[in-house]
PDB file of N, CA and C in Angstrom:
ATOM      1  N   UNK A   1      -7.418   0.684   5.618  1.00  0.00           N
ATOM      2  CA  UNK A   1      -7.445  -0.758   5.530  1.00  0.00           C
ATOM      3  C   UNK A   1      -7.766  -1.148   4.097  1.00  0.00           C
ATOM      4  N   UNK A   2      -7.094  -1.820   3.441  1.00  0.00           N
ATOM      5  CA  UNK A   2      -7.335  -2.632   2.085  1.00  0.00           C
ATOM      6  C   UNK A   2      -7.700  -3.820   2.467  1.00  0.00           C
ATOM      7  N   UNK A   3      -9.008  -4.221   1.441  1.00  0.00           N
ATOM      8  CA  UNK A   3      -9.271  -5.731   1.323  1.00  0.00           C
ATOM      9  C   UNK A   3      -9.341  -6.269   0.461  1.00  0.00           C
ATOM     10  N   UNK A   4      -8.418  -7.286   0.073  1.00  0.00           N
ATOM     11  CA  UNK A   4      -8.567  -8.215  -0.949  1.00  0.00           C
ATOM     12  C   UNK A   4      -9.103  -9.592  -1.078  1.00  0.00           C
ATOM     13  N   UNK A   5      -9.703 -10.130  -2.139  1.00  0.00           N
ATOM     14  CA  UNK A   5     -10.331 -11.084  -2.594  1.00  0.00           C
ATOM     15  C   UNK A   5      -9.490 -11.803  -3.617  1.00  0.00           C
ATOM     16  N   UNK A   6      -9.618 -13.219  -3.541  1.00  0.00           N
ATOM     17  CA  UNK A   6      -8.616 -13.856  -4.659  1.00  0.00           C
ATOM     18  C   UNK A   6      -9.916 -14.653  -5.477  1.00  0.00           C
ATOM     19  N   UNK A   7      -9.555 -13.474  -6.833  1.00  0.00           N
ATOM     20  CA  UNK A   7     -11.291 -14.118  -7.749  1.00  0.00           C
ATOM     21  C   UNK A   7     -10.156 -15.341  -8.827  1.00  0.00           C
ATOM     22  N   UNK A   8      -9.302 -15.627  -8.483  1.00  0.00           N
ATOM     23  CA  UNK A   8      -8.723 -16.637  -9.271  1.00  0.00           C
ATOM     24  C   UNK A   8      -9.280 -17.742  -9.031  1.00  0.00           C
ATOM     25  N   UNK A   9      -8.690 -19.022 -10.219  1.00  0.00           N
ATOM     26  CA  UNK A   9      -8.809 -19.979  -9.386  1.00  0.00           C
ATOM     27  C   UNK A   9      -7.551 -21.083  -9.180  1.00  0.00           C
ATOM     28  N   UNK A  10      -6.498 -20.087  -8.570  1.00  0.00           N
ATOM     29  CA  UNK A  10      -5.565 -20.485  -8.278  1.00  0.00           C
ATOM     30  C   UNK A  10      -4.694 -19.801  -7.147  1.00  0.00           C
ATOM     31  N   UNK A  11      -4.074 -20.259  -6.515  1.00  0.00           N
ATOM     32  CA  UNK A  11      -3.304 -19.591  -5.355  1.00  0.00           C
ATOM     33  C   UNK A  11      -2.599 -18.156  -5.699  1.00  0.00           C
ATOM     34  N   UNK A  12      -3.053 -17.070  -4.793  1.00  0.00           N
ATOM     35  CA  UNK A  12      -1.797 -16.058  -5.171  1.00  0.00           C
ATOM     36  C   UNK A  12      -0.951 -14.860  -3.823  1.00  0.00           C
ATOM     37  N   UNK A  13       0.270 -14.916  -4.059  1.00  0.00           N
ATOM     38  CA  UNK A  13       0.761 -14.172  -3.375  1.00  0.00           C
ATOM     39  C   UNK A  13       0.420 -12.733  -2.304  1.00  0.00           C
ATOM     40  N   UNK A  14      -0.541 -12.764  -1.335  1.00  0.00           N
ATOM     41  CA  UNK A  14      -0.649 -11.965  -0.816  1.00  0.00           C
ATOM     42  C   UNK A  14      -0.005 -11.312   0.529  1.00  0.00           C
ATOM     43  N   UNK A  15       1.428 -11.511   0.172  1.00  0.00           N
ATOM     44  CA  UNK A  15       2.181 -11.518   1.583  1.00  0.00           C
ATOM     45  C   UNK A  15       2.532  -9.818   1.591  1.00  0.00           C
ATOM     46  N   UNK A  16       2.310  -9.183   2.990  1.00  0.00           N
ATOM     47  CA  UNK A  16       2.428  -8.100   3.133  1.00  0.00           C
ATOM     48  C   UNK A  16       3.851  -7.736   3.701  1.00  0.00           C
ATOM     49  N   UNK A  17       4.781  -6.398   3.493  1.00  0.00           N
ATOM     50  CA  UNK A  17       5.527  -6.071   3.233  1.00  0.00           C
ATOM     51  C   UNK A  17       5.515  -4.599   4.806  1.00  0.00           C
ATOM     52  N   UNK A  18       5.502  -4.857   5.471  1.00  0.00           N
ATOM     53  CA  UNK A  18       5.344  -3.623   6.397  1.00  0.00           C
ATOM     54  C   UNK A  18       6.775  -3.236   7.119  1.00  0.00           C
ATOM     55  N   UNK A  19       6.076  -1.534   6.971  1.00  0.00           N
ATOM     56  CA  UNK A  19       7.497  -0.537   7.164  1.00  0.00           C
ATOM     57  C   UNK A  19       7.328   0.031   8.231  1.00  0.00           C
ATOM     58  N   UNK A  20       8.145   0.550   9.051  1.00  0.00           N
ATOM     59  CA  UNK A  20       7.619   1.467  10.465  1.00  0.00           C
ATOM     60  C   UNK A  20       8.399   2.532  10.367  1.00  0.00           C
ATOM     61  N   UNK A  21       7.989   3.678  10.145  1.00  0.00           N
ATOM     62  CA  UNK A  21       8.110   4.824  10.271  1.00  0.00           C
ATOM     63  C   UNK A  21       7.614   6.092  10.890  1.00  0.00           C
ATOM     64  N   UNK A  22       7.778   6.909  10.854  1.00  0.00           N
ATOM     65  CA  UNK A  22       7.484   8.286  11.373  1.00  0.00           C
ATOM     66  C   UNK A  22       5.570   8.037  10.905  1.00  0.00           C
ATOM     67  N   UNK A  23       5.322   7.547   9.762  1.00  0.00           N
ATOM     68  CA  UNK A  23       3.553   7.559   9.876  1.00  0.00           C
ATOM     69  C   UNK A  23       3.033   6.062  10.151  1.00  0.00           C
ATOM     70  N   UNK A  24       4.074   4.923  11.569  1.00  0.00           N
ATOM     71  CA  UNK A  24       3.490   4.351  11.333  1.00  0.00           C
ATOM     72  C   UNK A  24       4.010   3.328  10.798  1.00  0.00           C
ATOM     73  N   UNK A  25       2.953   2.044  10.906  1.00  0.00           N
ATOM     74  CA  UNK A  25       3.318   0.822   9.974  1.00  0.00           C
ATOM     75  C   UNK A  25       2.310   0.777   8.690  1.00  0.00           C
ATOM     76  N   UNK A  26       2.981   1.084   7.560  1.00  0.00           N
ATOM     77  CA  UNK A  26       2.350   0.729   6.193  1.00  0.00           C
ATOM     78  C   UNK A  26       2.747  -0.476   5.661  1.00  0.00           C
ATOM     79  N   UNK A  27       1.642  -1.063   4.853  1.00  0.00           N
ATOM     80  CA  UNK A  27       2.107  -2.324   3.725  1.00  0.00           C
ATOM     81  C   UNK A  27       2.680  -1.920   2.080  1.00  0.00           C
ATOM     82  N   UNK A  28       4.121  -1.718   2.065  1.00  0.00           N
ATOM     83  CA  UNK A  28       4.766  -1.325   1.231  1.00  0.00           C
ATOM     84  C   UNK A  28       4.625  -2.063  -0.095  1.00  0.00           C
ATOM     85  N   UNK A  29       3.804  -3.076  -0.088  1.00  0.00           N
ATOM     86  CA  UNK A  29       3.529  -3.973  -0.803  1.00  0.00           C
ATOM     87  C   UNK A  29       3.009  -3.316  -1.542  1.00  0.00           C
ATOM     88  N   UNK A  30       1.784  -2.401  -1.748  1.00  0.00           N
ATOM     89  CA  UNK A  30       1.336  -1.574  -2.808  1.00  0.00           C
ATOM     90  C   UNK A  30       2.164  -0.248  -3.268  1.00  0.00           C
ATOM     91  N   UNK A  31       1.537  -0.527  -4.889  1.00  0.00           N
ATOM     92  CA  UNK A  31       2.107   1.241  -5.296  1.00  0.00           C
ATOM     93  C   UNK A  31       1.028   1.517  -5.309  1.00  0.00           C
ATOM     94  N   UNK A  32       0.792   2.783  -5.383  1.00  0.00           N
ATOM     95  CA  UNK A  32      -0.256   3.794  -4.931  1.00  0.00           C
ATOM     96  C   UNK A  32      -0.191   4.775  -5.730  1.00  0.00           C
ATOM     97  N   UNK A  33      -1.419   4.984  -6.414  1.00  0.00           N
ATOM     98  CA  UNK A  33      -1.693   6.634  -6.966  1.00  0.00           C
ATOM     99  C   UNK A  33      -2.432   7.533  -6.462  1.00  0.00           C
ATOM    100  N   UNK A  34      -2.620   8.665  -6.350  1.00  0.00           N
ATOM    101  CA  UNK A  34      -3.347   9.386  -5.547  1.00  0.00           C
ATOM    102  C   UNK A  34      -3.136  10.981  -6.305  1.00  0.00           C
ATOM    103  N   UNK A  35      -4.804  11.258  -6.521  1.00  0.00           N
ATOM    104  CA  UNK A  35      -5.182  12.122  -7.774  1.00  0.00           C
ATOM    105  C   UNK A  35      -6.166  13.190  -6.965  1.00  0.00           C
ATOM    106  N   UNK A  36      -5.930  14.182  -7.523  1.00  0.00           N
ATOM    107  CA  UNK A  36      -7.217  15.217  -6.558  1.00  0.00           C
ATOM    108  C   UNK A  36      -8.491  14.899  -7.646  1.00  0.00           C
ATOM    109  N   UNK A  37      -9.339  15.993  -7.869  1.00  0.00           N
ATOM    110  CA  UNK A  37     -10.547  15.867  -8.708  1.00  0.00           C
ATOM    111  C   UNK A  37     -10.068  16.483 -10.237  1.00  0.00           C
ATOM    112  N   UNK A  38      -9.139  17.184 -10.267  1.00  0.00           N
ATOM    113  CA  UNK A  38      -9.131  17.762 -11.768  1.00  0.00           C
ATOM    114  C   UNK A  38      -7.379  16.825 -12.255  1.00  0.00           C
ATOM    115  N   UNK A  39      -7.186  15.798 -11.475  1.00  0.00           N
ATOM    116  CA  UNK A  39      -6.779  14.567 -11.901  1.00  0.00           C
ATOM    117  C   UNK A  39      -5.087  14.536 -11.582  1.00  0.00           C
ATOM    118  N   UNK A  40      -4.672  15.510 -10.904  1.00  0.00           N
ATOM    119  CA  UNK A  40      -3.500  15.966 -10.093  1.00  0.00           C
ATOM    120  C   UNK A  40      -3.020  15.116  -9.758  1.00  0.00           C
ATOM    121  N   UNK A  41      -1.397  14.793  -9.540  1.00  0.00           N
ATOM    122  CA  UNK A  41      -1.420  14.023  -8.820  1.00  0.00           C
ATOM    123  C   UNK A  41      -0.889  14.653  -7.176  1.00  0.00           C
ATOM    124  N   UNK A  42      -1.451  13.964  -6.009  1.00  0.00           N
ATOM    125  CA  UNK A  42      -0.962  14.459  -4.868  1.00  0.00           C
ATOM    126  C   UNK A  42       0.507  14.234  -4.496  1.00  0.00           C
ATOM    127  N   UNK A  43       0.992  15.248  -3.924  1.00  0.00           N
ATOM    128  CA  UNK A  43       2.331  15.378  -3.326  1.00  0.00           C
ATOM    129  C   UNK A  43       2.358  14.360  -2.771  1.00  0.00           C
ATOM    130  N   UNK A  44       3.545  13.704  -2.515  1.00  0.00           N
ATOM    131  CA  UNK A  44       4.052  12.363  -1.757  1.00  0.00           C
ATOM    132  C   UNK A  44       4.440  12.956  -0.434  1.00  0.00           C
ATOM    133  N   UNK A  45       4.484  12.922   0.646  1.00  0.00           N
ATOM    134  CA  UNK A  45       5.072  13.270   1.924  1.00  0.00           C
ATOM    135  C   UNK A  45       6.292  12.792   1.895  1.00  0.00           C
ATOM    136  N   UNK A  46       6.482  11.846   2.193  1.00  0.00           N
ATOM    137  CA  UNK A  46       7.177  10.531   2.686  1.00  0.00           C
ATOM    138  C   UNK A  46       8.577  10.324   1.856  1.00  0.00           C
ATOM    139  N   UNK A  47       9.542  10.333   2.047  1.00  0.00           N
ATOM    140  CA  UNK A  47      10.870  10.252   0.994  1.00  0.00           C
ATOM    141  C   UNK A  47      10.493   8.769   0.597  1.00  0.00           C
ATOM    142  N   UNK A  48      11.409   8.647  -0.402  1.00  0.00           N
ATOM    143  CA  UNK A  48      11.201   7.345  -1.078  1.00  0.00           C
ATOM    144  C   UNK A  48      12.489   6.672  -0.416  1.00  0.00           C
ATOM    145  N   UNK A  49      11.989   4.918  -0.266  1.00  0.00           N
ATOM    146  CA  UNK A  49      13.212   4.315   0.328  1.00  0.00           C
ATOM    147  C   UNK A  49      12.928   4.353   2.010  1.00  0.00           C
ATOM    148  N   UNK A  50      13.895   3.810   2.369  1.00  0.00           N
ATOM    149  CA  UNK A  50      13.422   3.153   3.756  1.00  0.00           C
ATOM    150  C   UNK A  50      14.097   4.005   4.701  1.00  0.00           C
ATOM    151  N   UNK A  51      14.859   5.407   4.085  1.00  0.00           N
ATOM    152  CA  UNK A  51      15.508   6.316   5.816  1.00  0.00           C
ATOM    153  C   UNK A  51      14.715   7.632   5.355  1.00  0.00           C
ATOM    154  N   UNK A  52      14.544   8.090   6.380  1.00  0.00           N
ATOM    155  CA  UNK A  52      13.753   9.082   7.044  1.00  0.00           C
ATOM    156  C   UNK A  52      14.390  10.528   7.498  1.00  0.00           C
ATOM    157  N   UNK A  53      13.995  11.295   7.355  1.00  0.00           N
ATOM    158  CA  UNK A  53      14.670  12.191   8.617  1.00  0.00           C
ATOM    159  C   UNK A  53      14.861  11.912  10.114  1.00  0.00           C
ATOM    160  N   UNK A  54      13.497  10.377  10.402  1.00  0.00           N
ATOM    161  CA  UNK A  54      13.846  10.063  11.949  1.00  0.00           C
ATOM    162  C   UNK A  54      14.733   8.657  11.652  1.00  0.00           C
ATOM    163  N   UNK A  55      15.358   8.702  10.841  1.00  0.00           N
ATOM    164  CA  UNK A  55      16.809   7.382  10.813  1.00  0.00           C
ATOM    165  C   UNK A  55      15.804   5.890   9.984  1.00  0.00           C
ATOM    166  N   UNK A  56      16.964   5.087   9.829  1.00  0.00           N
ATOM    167  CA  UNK A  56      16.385   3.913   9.482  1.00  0.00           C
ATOM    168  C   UNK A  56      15.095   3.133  10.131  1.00  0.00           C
ATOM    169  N   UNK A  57      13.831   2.695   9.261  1.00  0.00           N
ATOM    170  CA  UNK A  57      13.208   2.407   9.858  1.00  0.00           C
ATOM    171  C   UNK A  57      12.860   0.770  10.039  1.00  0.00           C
ATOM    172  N   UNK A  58      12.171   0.001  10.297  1.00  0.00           N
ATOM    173  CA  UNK A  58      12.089  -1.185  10.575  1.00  0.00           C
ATOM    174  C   UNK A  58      11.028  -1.786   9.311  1.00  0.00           C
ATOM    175  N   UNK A  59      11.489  -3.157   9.302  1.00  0.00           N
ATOM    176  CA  UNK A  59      11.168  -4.297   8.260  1.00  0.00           C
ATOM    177  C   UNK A  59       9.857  -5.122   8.847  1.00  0.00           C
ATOM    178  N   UNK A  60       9.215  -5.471   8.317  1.00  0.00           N
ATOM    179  CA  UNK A  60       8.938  -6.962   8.441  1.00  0.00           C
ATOM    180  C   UNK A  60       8.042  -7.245   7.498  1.00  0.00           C
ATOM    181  N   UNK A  61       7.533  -8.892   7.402  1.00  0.00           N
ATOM    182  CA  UNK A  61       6.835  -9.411   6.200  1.00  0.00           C
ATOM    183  C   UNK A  61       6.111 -10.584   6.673  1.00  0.00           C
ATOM    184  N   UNK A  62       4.577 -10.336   6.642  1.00  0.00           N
ATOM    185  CA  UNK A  62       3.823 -11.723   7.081  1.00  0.00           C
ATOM    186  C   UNK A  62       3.271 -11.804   5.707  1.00  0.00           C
ATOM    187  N   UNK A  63       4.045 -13.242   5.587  1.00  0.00           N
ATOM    188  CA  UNK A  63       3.643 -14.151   4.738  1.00  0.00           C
ATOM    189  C   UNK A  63       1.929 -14.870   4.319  1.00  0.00           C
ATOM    190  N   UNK A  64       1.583 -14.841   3.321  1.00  0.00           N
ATOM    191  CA  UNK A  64       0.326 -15.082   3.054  1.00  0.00           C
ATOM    192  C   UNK A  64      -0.260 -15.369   1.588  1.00  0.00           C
ATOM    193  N   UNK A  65      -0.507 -16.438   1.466  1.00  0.00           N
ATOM    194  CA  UNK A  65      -1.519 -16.833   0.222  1.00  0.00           C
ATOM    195  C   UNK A  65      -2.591 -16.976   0.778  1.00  0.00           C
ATOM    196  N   UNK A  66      -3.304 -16.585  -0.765  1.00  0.00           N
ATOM    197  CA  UNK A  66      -4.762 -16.582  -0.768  1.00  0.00           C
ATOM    198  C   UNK A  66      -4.963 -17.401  -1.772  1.00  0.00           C
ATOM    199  N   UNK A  67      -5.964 -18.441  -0.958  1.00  0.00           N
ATOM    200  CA  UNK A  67      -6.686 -20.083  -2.032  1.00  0.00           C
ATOM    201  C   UNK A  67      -7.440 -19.119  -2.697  1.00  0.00           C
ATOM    202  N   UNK A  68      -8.014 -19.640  -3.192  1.00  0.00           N
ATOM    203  CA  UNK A  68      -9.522 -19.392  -4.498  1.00  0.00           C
ATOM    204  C   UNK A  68     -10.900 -18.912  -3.451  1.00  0.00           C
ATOM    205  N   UNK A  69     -10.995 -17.842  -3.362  1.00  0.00           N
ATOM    206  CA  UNK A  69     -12.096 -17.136  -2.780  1.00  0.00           C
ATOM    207  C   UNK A  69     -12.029 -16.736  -1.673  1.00  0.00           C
ATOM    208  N   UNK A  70     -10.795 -17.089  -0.922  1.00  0.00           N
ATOM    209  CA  UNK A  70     -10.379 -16.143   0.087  1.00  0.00           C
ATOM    210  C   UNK A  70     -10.222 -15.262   0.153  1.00  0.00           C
ATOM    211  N   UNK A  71     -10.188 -14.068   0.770  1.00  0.00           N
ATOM    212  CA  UNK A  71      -9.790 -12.995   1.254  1.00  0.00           C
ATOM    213  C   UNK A  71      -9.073 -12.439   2.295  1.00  0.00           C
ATOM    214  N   UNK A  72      -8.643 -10.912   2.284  1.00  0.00           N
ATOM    215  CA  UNK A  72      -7.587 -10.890   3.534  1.00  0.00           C
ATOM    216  C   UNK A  72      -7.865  -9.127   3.186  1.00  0.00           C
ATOM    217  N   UNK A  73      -6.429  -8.811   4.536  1.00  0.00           N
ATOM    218  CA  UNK A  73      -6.567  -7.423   4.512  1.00  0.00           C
ATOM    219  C   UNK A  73      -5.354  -6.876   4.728  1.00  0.00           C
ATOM    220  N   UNK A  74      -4.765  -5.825   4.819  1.00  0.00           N
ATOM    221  CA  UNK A  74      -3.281  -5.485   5.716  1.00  0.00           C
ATOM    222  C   UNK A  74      -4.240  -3.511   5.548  1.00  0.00           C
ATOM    223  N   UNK A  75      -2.843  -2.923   6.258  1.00  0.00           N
ATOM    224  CA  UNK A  75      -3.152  -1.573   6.558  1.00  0.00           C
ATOM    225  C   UNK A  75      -2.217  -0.771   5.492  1.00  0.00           C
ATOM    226  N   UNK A  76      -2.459   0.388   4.745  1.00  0.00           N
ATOM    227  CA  UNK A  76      -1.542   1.070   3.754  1.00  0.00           C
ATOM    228  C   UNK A  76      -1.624   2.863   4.638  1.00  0.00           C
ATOM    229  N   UNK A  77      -0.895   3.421   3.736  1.00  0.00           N
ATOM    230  CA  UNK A  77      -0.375   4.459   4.891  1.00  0.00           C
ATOM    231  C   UNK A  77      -0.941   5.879   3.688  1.00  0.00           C
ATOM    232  N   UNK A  78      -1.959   5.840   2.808  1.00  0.00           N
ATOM    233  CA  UNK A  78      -2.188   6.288   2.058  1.00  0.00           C
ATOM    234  C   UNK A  78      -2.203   7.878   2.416  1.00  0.00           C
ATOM    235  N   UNK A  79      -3.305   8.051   3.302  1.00  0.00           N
ATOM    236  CA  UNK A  79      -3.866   9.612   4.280  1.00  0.00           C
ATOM    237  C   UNK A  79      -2.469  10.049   4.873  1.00  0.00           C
ATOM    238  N   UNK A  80      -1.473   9.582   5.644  1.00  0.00           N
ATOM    239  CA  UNK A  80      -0.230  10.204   5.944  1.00  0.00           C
ATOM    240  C   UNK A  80       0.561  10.464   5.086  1.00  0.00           C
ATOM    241  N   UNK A  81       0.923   9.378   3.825  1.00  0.00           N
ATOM    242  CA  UNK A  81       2.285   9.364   3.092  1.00  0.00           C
ATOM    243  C   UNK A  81       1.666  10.647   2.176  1.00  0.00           C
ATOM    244  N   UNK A  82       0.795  11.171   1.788  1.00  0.00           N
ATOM    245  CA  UNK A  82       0.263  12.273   0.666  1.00  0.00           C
ATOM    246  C   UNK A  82      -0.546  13.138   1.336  1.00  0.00           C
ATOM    247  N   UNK A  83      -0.299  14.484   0.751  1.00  0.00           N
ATOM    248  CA  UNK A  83      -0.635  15.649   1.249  1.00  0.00           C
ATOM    249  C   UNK A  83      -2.274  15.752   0.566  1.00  0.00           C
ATOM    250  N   UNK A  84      -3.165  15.135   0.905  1.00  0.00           N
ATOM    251  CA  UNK A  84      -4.450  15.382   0.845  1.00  0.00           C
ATOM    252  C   UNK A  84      -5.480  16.217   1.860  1.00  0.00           C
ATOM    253  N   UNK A  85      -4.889  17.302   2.487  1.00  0.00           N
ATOM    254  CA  UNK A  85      -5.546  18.210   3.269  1.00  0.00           C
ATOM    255  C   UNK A  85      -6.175  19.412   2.956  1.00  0.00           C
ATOM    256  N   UNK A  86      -6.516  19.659   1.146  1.00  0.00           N
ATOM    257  CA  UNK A  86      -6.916  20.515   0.730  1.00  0.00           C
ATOM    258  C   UNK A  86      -9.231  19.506   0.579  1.00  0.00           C
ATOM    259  N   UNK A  87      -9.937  20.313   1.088  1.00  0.00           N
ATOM    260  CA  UNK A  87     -11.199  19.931   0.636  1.00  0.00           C
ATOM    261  C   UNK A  87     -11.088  19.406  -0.698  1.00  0.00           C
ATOM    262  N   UNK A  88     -12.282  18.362  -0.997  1.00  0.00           N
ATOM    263  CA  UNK A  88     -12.413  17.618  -2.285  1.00  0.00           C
ATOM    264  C   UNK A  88     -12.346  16.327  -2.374  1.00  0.00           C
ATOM    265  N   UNK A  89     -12.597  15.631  -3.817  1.00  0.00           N
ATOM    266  CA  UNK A  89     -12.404  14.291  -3.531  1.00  0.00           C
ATOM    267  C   UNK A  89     -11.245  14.196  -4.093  1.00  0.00           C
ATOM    268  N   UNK A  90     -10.899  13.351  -3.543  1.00  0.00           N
ATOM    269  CA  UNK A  90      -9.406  11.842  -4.447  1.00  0.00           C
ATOM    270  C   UNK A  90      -9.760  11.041  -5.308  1.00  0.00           C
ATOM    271  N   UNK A  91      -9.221  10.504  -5.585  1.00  0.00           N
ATOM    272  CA  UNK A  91      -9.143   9.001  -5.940  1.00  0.00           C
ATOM    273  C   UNK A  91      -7.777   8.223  -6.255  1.00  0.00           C
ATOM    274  N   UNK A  92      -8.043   7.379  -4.964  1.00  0.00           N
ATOM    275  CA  UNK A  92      -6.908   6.556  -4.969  1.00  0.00           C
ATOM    276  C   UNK A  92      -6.670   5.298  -5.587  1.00  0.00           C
ATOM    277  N   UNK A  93      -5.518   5.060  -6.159  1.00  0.00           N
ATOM    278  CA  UNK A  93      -5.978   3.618  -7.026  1.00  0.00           C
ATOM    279  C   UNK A  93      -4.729   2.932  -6.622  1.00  0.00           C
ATOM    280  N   UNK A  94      -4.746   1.480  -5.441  1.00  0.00           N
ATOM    281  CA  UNK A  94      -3.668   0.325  -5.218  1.00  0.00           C
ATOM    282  C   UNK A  94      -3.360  -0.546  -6.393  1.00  0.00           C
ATOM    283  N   UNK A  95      -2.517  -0.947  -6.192  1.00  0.00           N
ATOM    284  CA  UNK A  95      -2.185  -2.635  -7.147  1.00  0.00           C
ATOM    285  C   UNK A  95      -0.890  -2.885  -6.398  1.00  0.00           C
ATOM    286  N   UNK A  96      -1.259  -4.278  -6.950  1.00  0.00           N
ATOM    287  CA  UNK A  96      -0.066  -5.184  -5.907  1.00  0.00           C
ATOM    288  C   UNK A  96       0.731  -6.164  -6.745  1.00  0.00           C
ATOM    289  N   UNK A  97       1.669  -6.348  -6.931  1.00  0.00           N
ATOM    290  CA  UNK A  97       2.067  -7.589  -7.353  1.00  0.00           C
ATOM    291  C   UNK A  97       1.664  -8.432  -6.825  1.00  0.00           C
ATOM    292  N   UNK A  98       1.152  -9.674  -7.725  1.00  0.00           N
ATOM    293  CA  UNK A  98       0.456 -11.227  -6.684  1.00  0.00           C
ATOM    294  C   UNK A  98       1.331 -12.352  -7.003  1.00  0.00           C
ATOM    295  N   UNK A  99       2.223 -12.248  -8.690  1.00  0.00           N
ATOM    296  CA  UNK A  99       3.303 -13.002  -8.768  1.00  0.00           C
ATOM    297  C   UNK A  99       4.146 -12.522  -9.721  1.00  0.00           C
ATOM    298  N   UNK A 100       5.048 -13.451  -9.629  1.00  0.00           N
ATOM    299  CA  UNK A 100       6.297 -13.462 -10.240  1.00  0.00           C
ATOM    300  C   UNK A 100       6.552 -14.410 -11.380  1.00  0.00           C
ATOM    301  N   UNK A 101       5.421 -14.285 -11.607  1.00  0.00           N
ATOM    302  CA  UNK A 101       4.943 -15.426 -13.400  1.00  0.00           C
ATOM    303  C   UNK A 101       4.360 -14.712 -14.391  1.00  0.00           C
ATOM    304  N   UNK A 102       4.813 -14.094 -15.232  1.00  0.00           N
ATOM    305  CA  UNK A 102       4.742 -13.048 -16.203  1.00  0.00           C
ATOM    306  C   UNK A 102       3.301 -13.933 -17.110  1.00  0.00           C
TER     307      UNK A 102
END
């Protein structure tokens, strides 16, 4: 589960982007890094793009801004889409696009 906070003080794009696949519904909305401890990066599972070995998978998108100090949440697919089953720590780092105003 990701949670975000909007420390702006202006409206921003937090509409989630969810995929259904073989791990599941993720919010495709984030890119994702994912690092072991000596700064690796972890194997991706997951092909890139929306078909699968189990066929095309399904869309959808709930829409959502966040006012000035709101917060929210959606679900990311981090622990399935990457091969993190060796002992140790991670560290995972999200970001999201919030707009489309450079």
């Amino acid at each position: 589960m990701v949670h975000i906070t909007n420390i702006s003080n202006h409206d921003v794009n937090a509409t989630s982007e969810y995929f259904e696949g073989p791990y599941g519904f993720i919010d495709a909305g984030y890119d994702e890094e994912v690092r072991d401890s000596k700064g690796n990066l972890a194997r991706n599972k997951q092909p890139p793009g929306l078909e699968t070995e189990y066929g095309v998978v399904s869309a959808s998108a709930r829409l959502k801004t966040l006012k000035p100090g709101e917060s929210g949440g959606s679900v990311t697919g981090v622990s399935p889409q990457y091969d993190i089953s060796q002992p140790g720590e991670y560290v995972i780092q999200l970001s999201k696009r919030i707009s489309d105003n450079p």
